[in-house]
PDB file of N, CA and C in Angstrom:
ATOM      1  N   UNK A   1      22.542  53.559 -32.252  1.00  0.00           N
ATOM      2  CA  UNK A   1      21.607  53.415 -33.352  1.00  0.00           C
ATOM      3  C   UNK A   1      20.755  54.685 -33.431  1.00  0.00           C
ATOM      4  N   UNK A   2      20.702  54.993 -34.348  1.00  0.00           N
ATOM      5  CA  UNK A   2      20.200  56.341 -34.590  1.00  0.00           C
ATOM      6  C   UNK A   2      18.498  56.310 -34.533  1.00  0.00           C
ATOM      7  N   UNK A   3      17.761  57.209 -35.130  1.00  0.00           N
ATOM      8  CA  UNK A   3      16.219  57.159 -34.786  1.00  0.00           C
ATOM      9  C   UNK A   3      15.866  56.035 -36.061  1.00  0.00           C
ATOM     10  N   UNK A   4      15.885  56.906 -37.485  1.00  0.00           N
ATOM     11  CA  UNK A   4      15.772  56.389 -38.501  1.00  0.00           C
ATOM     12  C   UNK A   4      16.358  54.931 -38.642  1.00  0.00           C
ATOM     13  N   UNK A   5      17.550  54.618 -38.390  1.00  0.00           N
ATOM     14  CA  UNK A   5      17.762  53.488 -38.263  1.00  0.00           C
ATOM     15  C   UNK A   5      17.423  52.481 -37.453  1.00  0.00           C
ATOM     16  N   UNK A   6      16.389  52.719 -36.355  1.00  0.00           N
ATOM     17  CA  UNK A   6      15.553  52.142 -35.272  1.00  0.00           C
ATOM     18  C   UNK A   6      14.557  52.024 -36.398  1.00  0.00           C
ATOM     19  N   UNK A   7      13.789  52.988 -36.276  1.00  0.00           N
ATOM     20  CA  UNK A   7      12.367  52.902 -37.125  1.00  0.00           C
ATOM     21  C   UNK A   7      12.704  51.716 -38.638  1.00  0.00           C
ATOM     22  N   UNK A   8      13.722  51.623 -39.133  1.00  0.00           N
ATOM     23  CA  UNK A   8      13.789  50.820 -40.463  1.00  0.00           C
ATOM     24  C   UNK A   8      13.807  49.369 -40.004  1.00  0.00           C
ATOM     25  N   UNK A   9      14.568  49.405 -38.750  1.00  0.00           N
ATOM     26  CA  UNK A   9      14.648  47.884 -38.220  1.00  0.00           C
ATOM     27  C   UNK A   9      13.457  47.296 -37.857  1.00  0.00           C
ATOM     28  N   UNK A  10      12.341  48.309 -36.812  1.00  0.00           N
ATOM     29  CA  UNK A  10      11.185  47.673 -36.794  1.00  0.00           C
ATOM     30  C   UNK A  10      10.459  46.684 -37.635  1.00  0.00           C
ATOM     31  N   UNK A  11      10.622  48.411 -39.086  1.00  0.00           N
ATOM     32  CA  UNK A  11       9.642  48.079 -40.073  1.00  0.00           C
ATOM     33  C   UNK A  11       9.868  47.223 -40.326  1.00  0.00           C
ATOM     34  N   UNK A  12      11.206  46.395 -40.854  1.00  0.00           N
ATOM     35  CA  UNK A  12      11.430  44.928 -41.195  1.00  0.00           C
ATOM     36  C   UNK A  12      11.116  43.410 -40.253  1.00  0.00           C
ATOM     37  N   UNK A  13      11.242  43.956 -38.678  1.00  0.00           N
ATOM     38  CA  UNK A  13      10.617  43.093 -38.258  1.00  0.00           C
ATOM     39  C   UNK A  13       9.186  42.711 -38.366  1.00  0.00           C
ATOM     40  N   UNK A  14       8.613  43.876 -38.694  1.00  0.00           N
ATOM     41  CA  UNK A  14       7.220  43.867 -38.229  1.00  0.00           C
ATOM     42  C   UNK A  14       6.842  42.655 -40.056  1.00  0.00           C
ATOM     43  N   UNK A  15       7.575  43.213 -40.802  1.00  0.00           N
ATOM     44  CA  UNK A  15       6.916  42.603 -42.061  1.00  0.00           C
ATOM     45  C   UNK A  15       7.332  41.216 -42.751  1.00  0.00           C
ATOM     46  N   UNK A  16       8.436  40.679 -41.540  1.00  0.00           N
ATOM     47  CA  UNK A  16       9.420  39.462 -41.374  1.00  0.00           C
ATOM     48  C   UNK A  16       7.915  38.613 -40.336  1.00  0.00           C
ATOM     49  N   UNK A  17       7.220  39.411 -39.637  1.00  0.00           N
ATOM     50  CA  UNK A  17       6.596  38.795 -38.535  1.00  0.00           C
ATOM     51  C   UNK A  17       5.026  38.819 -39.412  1.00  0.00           C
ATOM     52  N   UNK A  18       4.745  39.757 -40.498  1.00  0.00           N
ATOM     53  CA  UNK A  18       3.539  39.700 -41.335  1.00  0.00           C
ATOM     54  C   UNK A  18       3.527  38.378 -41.925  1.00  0.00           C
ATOM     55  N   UNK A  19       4.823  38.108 -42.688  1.00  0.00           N
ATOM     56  CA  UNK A  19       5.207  37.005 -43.651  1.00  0.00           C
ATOM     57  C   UNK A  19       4.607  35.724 -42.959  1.00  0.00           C
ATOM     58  N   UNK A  20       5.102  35.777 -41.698  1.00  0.00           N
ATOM     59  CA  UNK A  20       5.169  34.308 -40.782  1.00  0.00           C
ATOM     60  C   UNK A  20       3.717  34.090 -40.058  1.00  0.00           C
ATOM     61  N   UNK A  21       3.084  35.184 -39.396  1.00  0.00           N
ATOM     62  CA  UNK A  21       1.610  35.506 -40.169  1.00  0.00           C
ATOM     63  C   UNK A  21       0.796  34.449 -40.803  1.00  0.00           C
ATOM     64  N   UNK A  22       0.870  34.933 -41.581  1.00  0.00           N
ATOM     65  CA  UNK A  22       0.323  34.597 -43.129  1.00  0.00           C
ATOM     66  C   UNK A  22       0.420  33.113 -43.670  1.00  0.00           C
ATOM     67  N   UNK A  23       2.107  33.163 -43.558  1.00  0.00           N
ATOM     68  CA  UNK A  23       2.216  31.885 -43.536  1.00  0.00           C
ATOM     69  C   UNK A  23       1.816  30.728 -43.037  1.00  0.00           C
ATOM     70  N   UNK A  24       1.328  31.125 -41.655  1.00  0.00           N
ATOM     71  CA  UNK A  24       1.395  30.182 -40.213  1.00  0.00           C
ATOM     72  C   UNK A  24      -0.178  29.667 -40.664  1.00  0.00           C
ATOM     73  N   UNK A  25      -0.922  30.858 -41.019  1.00  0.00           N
ATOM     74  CA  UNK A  25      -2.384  30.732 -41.229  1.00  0.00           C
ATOM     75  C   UNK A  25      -2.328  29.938 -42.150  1.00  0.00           C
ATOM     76  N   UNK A  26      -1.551  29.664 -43.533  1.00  0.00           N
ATOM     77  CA  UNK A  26      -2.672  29.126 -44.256  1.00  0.00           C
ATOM     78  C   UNK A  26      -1.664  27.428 -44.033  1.00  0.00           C
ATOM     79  N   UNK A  27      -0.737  27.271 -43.503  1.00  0.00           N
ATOM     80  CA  UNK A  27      -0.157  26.207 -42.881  1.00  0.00           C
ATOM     81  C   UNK A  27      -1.092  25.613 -42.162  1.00  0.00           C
ATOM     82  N   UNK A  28      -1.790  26.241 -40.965  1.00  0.00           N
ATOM     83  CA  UNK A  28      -2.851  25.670 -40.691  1.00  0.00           C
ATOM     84  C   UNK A  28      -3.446  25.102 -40.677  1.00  0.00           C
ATOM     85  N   UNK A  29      -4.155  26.086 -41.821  1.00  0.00           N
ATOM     86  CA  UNK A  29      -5.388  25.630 -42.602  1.00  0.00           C
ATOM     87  C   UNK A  29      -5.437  24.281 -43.738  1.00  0.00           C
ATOM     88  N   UNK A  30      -3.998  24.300 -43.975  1.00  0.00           N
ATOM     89  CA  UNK A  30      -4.040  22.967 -45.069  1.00  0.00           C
ATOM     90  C   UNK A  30      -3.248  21.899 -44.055  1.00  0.00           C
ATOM     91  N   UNK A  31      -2.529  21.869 -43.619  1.00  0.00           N
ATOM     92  CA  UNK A  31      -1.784  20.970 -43.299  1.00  0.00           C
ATOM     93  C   UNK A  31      -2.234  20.282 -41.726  1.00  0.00           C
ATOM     94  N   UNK A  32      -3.267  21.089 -40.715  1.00  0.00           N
ATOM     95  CA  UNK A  32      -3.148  20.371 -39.590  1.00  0.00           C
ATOM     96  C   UNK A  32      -4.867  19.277 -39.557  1.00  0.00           C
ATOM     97  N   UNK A  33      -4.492  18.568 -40.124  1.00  0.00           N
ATOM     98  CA  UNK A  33      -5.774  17.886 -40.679  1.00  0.00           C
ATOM     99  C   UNK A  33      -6.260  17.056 -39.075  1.00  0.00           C
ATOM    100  N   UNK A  34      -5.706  17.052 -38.087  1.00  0.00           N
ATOM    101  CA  UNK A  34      -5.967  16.450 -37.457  1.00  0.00           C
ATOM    102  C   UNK A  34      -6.707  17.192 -36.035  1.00  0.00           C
ATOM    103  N   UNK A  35      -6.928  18.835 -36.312  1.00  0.00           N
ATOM    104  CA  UNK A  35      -7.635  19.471 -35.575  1.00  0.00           C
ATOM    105  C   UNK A  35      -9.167  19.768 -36.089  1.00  0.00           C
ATOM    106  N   UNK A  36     -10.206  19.254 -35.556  1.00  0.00           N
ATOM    107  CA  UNK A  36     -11.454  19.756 -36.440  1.00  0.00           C
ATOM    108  C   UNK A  36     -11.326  21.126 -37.440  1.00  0.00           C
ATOM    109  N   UNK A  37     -12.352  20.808 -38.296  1.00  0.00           N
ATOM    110  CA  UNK A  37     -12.429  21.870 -39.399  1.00  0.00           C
ATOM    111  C   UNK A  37     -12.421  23.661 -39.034  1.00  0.00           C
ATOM    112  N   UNK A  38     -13.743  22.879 -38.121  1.00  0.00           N
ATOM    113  CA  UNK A  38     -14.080  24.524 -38.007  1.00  0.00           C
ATOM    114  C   UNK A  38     -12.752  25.381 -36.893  1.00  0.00           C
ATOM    115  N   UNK A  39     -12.356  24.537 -35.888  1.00  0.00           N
ATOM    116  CA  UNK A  39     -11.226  25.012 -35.184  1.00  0.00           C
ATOM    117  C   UNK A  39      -9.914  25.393 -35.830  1.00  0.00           C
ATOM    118  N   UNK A  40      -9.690  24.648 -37.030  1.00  0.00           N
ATOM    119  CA  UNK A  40      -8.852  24.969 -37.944  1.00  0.00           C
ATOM    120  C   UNK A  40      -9.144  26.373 -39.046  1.00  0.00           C
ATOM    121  N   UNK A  41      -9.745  26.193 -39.166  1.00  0.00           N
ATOM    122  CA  UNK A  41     -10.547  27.799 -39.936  1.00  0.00           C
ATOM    123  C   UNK A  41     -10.451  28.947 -39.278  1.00  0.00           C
ATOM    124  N   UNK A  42     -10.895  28.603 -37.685  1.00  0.00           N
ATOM    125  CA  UNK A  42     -10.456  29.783 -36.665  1.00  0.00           C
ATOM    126  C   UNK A  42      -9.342  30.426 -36.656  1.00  0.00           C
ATOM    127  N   UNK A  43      -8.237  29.367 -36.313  1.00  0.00           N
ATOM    128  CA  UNK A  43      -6.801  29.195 -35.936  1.00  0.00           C
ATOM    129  C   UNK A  43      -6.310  30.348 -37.082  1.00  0.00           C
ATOM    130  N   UNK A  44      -6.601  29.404 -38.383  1.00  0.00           N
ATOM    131  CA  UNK A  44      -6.486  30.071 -39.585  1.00  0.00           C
ATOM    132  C   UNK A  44      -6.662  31.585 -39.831  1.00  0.00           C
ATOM    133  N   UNK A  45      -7.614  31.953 -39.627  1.00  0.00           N
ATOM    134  CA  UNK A  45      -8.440  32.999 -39.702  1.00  0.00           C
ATOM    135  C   UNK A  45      -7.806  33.981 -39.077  1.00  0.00           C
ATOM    136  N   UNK A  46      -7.664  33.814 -37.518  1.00  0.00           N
ATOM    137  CA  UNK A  46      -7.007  34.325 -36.578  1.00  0.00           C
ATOM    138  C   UNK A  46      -5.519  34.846 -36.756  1.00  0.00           C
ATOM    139  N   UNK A  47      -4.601  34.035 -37.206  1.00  0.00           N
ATOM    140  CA  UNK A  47      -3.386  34.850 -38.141  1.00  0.00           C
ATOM    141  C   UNK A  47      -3.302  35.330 -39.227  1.00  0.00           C
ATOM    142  N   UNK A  48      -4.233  35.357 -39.943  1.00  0.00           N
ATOM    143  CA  UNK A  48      -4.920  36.041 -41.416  1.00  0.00           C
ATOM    144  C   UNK A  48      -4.992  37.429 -40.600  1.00  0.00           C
ATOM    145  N   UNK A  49      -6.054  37.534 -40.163  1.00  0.00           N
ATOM    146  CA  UNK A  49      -6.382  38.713 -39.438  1.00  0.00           C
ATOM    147  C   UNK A  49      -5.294  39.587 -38.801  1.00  0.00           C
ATOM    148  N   UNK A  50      -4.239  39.046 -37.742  1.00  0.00           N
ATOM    149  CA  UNK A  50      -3.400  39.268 -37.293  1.00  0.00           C
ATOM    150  C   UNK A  50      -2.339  40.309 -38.265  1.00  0.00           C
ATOM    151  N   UNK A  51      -2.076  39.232 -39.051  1.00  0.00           N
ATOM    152  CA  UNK A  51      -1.307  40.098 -40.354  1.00  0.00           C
ATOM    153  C   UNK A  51      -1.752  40.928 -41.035  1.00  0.00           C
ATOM    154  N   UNK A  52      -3.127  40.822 -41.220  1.00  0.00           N
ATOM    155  CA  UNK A  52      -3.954  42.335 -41.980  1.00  0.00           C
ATOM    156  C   UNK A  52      -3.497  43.177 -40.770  1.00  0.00           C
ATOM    157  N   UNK A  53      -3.981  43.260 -39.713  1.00  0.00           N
ATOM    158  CA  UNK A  53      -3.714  44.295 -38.912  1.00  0.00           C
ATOM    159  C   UNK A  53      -2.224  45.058 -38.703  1.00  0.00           C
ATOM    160  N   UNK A  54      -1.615  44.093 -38.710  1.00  0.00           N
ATOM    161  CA  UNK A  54       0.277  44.262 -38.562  1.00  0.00           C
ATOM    162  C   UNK A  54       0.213  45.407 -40.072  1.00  0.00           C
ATOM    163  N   UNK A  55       0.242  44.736 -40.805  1.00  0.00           N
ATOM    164  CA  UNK A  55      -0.310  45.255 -42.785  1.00  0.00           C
ATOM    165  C   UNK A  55      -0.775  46.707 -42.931  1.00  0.00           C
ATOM    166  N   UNK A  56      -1.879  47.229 -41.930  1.00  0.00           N
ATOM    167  CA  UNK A  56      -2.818  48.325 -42.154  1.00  0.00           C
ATOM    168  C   UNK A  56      -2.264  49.443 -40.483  1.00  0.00           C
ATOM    169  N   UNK A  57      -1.288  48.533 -39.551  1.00  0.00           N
ATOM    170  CA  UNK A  57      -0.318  50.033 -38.981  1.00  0.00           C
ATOM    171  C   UNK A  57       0.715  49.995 -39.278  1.00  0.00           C
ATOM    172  N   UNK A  58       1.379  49.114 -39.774  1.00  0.00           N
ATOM    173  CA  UNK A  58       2.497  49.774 -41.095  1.00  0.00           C
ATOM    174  C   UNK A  58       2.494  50.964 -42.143  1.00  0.00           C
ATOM    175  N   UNK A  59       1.329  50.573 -42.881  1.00  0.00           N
ATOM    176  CA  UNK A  59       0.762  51.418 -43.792  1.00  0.00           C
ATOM    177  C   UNK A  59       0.323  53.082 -42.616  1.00  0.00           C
ATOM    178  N   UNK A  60      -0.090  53.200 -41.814  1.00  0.00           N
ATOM    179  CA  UNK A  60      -0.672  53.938 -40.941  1.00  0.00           C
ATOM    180  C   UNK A  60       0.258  55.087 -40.749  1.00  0.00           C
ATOM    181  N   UNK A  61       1.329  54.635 -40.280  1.00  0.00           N
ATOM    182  CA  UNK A  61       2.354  54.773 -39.321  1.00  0.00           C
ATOM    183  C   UNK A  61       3.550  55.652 -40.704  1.00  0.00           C
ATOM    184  N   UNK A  62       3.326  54.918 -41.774  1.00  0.00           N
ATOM    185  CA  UNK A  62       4.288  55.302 -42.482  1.00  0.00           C
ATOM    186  C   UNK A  62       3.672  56.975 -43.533  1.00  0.00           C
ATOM    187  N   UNK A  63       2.036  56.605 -43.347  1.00  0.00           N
ATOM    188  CA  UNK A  63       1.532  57.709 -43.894  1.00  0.00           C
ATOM    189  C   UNK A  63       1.444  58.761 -43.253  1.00  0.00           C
ATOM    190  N   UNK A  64       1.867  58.778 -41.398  1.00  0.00           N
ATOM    191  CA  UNK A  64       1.986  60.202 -40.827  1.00  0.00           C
ATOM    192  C   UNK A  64       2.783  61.008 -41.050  1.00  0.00           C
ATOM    193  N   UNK A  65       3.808  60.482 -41.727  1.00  0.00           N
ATOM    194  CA  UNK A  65       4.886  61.019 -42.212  1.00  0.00           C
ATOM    195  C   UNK A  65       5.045  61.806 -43.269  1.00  0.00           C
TER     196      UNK A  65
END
């Protein structure tokens, strides 16, 4: 596997793993009704965040270039 073709595979994991992220958070947030609010907001919050970050060294990483 070559360099470039390493680096493309990442990138797709990394934005396969943003998706799920994102997803996971607001799954969370609506659907686990049976964990208090505010712990659920956290939870929530916490893979929100996660994925901004994943989001902003993607972006990072691709602008050194």
């Amino acid at each position: 596997m070559t360099a470039p073709e390493k680096i493309a595979r990442q990138k797709r994991i990394l934005k396969i793993m943003i998706a799920v992220l994102a997803l996971g958070g607001l799954a969370i947030a609506a659907l686990a009704t049976r964990v208090p609010l505010p712990l659920r907001l956290f939870l929530a919050a916490t893979d929100l965040v996660a994925a901004a970050f994943f989001t902003v060294a993607i972006h990072q990483a691709s602008a050194k270039k």
